[in-house]
Protein backbone atom coordinates (compact mmCIF):
# COMPACT_ATOMS: atom_id res chain seq x y z
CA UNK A 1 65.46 20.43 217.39
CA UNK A 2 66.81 22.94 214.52
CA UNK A 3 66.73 25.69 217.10
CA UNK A 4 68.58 23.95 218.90
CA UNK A 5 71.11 23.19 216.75
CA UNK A 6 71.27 26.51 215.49
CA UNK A 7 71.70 27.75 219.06
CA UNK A 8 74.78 24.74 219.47
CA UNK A 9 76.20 25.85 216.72
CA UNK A 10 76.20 29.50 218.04
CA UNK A 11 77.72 28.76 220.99
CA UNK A 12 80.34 26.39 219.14
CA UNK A 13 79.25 23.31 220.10
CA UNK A 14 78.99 21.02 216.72
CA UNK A 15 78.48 18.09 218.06
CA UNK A 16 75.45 19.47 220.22
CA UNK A 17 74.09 20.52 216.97
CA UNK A 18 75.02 17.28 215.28
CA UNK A 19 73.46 15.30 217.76
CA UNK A 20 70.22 17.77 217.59
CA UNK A 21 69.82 17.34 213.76
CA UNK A 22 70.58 13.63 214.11
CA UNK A 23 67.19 13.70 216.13
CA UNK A 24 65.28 15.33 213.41
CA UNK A 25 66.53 12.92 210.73
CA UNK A 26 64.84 9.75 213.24
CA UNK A 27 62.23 11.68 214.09
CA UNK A 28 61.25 12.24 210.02
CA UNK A 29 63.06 10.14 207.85
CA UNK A 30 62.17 11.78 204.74
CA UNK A 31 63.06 15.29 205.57
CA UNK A 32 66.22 15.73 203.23
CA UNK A 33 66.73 19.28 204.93
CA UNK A 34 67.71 17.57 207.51
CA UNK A 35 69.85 15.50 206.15
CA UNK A 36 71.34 17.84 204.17
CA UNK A 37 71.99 20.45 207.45
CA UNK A 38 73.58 17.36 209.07
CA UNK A 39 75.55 16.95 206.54
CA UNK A 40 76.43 20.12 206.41
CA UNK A 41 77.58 20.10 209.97
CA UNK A 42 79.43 17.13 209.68
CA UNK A 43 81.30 18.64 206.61
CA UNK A 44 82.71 21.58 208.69
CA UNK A 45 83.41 19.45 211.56
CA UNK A 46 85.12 17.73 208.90
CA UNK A 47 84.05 14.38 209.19
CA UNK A 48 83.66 14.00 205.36
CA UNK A 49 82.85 10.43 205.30
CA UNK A 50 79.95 11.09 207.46
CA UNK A 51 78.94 14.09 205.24
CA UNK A 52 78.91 12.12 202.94
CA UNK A 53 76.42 9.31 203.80
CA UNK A 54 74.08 12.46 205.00
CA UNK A 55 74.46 14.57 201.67
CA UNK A 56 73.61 10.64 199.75
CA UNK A 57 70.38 9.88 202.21
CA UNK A 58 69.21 14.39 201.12
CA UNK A 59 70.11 13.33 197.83
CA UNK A 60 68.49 10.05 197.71
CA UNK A 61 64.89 12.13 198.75
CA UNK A 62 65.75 15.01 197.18
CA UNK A 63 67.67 14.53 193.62
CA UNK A 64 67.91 17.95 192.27
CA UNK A 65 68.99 19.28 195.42
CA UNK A 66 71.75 21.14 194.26
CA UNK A 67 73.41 22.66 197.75
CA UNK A 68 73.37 18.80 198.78
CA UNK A 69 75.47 18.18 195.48
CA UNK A 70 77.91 20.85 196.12
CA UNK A 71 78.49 19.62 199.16
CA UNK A 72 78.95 16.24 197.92
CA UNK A 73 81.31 16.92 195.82
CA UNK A 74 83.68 18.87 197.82
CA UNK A 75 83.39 16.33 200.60
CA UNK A 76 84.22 13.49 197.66
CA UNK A 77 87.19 15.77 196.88
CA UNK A 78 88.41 16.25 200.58
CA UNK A 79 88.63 12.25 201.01
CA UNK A 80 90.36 11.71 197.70
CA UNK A 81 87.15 10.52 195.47
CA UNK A 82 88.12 12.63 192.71
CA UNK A 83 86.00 11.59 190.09
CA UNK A 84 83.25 11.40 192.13
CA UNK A 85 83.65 15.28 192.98
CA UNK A 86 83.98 16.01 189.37
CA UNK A 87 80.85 13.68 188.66
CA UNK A 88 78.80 15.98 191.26
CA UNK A 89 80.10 18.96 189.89
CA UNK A 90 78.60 18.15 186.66
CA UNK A 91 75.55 17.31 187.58
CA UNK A 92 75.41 21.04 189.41
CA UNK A 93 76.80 23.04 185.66
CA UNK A 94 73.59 21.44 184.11
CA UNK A 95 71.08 22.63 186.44
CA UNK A 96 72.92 26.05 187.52
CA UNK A 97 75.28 26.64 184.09
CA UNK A 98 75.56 30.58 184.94
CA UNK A 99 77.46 29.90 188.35
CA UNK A 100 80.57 31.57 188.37
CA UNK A 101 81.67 29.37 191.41
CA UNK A 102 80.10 25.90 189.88
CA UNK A 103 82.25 26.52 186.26
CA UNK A 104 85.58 27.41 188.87
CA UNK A 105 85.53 24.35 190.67
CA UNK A 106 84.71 22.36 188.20
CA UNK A 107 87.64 23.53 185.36
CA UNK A 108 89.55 23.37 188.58
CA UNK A 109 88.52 19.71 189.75
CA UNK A 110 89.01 18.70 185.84
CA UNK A 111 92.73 20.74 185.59
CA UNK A 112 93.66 18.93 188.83
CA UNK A 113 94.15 21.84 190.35
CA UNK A 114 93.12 21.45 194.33
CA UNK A 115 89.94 22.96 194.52
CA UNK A 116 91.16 24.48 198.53
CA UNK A 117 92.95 26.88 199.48
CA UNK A 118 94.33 25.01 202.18
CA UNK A 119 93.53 21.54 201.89
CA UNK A 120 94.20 20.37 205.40
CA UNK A 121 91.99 23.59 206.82
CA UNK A 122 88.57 24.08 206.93
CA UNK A 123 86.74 26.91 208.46
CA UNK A 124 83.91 25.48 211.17
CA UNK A 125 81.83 28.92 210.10
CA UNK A 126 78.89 27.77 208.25
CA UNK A 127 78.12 30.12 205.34
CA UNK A 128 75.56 32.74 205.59
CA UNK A 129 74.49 31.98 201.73
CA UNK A 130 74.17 28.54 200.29
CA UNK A 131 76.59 28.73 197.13
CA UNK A 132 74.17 27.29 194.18
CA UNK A 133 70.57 28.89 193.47
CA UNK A 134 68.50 25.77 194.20
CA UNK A 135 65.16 25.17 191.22
């Protein structure tokens, strides 16, 4: 099922690879990769409520996993939970205090300063590097 999805998501077709991962996460409940990749996919098809219930269920296996909780919080700040972004973001500086991108965001998120450079966009390219150094 994640090659699959990976090979949906090549050819541009998110909700193939939603709907592949969504498989995973009934097939193993407790697999919070795979909740996190669906959440993941459902952040840059930007369906950030659904992120959002994904990134909880990773989190809710996994609590120190600290790509989930990026993820989280941007997600919380793209559907106007502010707090709750800057509340992720916190947790994250305690457990990765050294990233540059972590400390940005989160003097950003705390200035009020929109954390996007576009707010409305979102690029559907999934990252090649997970942003925070998971422990």
């Amino acid at each position: 099922y994640f090659l699959l999805s990976q090979i949906e998501v090549e050819d541009k077709n998110i909700k193939g690879a939603i709907e592949s991962v969504t498989a995973v996460t009934i097939i193993d409940p407790t697999n919070s990769g795979a909740f996190f990749q669906l959440g993941l996919l459902k952040y840059y098809s930007a369906d950030f409520k659904g992120a959002i219930t994904d990134l909880l269920k990773a989190l809710d296996i996994t609590p120190d996993y600290a790509n989930a909780k990026y993820f989280l919080g941007l997600s919380y700040e793209r559907v106007g939970e502010h707090e709750k972004a800057i509340a992720q973001f916190e947790e994250l500086k305690k457990t990765n205090p050294d990233n540059e991108e972590v400390n940005t965001i989160l003097g950003d998120l705390k200035a009020g300063k929109s954390i996007f450079t576009d707010p409305k966009a979102v690029t559907t390219e999934k990252p090649t590097k997970l942003p925070v150094k998971e422990n």
